[in-house]
Protein backbone atom coordinates (compact mmCIF):
# COMPACT_ATOMS: atom_id res chain seq x y z
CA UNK A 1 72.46 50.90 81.58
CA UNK A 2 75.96 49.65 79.71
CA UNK A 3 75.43 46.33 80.94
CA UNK A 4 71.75 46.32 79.97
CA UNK A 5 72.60 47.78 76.15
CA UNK A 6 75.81 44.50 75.75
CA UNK A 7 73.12 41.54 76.37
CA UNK A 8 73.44 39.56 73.80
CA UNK A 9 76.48 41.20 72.25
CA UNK A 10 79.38 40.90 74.66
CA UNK A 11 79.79 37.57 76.65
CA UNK A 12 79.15 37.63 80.42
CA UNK A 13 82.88 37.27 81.26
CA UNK A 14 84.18 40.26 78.96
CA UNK A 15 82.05 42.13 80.99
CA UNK A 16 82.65 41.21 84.11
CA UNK A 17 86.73 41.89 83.19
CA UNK A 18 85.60 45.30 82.12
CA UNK A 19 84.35 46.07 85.01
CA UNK A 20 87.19 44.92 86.81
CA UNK A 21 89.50 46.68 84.77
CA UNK A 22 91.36 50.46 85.38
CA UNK A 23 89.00 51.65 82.45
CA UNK A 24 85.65 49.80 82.52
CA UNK A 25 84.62 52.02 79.41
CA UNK A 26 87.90 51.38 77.29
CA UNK A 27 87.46 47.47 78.02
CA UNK A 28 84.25 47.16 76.75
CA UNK A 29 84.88 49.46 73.75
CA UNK A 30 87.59 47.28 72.52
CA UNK A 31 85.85 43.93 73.41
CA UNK A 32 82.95 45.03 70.70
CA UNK A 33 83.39 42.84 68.24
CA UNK A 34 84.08 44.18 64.32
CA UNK A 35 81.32 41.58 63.36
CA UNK A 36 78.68 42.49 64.73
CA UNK A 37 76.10 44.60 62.43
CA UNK A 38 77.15 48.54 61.84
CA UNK A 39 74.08 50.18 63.09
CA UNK A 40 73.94 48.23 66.93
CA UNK A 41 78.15 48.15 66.65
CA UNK A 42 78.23 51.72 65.88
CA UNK A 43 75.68 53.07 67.96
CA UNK A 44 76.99 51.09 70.78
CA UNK A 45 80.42 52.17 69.71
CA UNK A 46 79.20 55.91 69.70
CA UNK A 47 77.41 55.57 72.92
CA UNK A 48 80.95 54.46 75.17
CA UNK A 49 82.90 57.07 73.35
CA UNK A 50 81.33 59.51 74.35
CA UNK A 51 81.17 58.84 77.65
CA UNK A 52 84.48 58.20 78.32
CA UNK A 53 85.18 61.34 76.92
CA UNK A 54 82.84 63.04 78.74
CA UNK A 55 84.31 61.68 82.16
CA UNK A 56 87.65 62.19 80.64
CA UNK A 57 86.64 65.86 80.58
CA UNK A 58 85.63 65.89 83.96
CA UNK A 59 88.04 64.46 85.71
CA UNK A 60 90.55 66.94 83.44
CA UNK A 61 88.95 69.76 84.36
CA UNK A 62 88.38 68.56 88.53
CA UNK A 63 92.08 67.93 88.42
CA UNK A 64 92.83 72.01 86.99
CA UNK A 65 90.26 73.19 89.28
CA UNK A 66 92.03 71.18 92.33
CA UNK A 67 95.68 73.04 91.27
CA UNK A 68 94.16 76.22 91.28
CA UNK A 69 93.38 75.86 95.27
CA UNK A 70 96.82 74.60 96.24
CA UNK A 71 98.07 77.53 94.14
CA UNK A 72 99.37 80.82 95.45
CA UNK A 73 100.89 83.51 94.27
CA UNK A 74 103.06 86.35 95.61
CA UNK A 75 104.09 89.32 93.57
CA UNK A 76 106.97 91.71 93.11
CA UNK A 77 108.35 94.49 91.24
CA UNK A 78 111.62 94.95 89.48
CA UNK A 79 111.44 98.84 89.76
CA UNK A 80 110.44 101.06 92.92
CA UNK A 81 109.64 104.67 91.04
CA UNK A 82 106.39 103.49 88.96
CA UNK A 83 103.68 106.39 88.83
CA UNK A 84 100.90 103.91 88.39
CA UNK A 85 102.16 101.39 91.28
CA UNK A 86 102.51 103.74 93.78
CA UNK A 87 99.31 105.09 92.88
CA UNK A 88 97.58 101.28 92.69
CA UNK A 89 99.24 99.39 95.41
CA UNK A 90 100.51 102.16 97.68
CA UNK A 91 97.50 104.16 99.15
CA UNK A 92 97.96 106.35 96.38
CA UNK A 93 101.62 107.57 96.62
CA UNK A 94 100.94 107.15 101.15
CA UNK A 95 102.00 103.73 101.92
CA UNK A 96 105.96 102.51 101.05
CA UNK A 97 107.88 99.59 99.26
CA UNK A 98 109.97 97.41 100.62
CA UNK A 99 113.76 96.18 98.93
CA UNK A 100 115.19 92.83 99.08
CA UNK A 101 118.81 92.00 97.96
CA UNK A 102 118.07 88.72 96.06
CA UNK A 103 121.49 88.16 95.11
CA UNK A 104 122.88 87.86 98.67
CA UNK A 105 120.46 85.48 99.05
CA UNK A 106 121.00 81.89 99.09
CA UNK A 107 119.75 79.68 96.00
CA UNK A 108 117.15 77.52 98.23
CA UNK A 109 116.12 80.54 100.58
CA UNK A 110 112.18 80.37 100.71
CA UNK A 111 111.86 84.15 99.17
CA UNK A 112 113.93 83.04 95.87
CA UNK A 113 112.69 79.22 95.55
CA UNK A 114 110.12 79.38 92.20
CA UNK A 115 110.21 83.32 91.98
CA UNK A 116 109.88 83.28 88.50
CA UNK A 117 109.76 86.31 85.99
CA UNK A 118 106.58 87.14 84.41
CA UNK A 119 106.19 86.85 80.90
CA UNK A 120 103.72 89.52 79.13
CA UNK A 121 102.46 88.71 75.99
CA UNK A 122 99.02 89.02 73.86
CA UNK A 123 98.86 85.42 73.63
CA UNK A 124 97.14 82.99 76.28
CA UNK A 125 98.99 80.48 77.59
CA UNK A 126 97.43 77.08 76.04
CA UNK A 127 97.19 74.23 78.49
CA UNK A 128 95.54 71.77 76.10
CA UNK A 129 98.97 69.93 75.68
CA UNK A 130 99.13 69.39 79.20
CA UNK A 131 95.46 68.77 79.87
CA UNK A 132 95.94 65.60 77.06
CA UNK A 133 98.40 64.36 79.18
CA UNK A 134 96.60 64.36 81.98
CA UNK A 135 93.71 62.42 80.59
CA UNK A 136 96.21 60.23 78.54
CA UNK A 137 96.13 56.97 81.15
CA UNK A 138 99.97 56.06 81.02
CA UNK A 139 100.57 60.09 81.85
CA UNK A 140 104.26 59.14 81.23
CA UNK A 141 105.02 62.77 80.38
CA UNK A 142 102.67 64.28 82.95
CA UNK A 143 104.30 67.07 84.88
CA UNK A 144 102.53 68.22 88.04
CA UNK A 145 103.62 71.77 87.82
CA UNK A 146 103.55 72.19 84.13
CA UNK A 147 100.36 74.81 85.09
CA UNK A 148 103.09 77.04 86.46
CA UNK A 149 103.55 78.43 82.88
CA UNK A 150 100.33 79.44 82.95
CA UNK A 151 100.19 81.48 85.56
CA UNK A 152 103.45 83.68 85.47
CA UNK A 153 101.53 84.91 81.54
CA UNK A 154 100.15 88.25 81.88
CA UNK A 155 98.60 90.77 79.31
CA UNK A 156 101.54 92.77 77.12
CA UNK A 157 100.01 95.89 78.68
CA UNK A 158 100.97 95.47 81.75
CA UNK A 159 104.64 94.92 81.26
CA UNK A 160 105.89 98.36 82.71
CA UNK A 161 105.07 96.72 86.15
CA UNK A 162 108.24 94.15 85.64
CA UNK A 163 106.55 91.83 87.97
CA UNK A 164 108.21 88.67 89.57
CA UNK A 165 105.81 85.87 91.33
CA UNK A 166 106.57 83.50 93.99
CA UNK A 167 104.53 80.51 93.15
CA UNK A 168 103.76 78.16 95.49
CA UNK A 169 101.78 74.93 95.23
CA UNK A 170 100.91 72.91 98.17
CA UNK A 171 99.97 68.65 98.36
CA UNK A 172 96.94 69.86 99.95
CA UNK A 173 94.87 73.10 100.45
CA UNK A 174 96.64 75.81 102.77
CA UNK A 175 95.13 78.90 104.26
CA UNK A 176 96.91 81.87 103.37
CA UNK A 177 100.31 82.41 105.02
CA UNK A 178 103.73 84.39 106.20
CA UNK A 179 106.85 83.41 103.96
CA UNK A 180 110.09 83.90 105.70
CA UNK A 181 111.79 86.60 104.06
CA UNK A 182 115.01 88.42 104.78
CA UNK A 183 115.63 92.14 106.21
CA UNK A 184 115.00 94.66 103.45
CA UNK A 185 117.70 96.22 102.07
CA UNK A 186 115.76 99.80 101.63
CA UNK A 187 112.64 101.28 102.72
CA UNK A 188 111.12 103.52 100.21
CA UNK A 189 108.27 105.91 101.31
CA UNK A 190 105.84 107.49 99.42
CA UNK A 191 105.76 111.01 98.29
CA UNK A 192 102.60 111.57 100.19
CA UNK A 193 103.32 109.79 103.57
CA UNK A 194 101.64 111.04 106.28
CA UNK A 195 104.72 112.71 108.83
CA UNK A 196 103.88 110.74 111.98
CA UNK A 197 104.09 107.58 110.00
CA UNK A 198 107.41 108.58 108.38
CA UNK A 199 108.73 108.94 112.11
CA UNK A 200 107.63 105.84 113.23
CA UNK A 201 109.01 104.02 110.11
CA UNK A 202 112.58 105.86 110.46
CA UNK A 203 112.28 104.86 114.15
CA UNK A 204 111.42 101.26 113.26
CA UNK A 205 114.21 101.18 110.02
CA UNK A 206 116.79 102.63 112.32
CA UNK A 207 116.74 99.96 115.05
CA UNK A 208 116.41 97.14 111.93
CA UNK A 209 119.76 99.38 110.04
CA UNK A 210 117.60 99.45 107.22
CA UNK A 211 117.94 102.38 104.19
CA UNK A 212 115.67 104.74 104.19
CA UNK A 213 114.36 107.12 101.25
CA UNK A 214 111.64 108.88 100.17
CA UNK A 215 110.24 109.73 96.73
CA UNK A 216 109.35 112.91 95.68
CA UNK A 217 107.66 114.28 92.26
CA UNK A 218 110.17 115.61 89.83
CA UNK A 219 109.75 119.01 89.46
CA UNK A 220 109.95 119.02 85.59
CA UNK A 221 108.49 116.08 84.54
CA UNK A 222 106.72 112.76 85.53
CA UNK A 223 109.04 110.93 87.45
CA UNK A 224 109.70 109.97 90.93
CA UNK A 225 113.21 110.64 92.53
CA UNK A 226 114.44 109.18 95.39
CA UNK A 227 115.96 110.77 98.60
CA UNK A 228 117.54 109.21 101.04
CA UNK A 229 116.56 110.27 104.66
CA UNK A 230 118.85 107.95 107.07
């Protein structure tokens, strides 16, 4: 249809080279020539514009949709005596949390490698910069994991959970999987554990010489306490 509209306007050989070229649409645009008359030039003009910028926008938005499937995420908690967590992601105070000693851990161990603190704010994360860059052709200051910004952003209101997330983004698409991760350092179980599965963790802690505690409801206020059971 290009082709067809630069008869007569373009010779032969220009656009042959456009064709051949990294950006067929970007050759042709600048081989228009200024003197040719304003309504074919900038209809013509108009016409290549926009779609290069429509394919521009495509392949941006292909590419983000691509890093979202070799994304995944893994999250933590700076604190173990949360109300609302133990009631979200514990079975509602039955299930228990688990306590890793990050600082005895090596640099380059798999559980500490891009764990990153998340930062909670009222503000979205804008990845326009970083989207122009992509589309830019030289990409000279393209960074592959630039998008990693955007995903460790979370609403201000959650920012009691003090969450930490393990990002990790693969060459290719990867089923979901086991990280290695060290012993834990504690074991805390919930307030309202049932008893047979408090035995069988103690059993299974004891042979591991992991910590165990258990939280129970303050008496006088809204808080969990800790007690330690072996």
């Amino acid at each position: 249809m290009i082709s067809e509209n630069l008869q007569g306007i373009l010779p032969e050989e220009q656009i042959e080279n456009a064709k051949r070229s990294r950006d067929p649409l970007k050759a042709l645009a600048g081989y228009i020539p200024d003197s040719i008359s304003a309504t074919s030039g900038l209809k013509l003009r108009a016409e290549l514009c926009s779609k290069q910028a429509k394919g521009l926008v495509e392949r941006t938005i292909s590419t983000i949709q691509q890093w979202r499937k070799l994304t995944k995420l893994c999250s933590f908690s700076a604190i173990n005596d949360s109300l609302l967590m133990w009631g979200h992601y514990a079975d509602n105070h039955r299930g228990f949390c688990l306590e890793y000693d990050l600082e005895g851990l090596d640099a380059d161990h798999s559980l500490r490698e891009k764990l990153y603190p998340v930062i909670y704010t009222n503000e979205i994360y804008d990845l326009t910069p970083w989207a122009q860059t992509l589309a830019n052709q030289d990409r000279g200051g393209f960074n592959v994991e630039l998008p990693i910004l955007c995903v460790i952003y979370k609403c201000d209101e959650w920012k009691y959970e003090e969450e930490w997330r393990k990002v990790s983004v693969t060459p290719t698409v990867q089923p979901d999987h086991n990280v290695l991760v060290p012993i834990p350092a504690r074991v805390f179980l919930g307030s309202k554990m049932e008893a047979a599965n408090v035995e069988q963790l103690r059993t299974i802690c004891s042979y591991k010489g992991i910590e165990v505690w258990q939280m129970r409801l303050a008496e006088d206020k809204f808080k969990l306490v800790p007690d330690r059971l072996s």
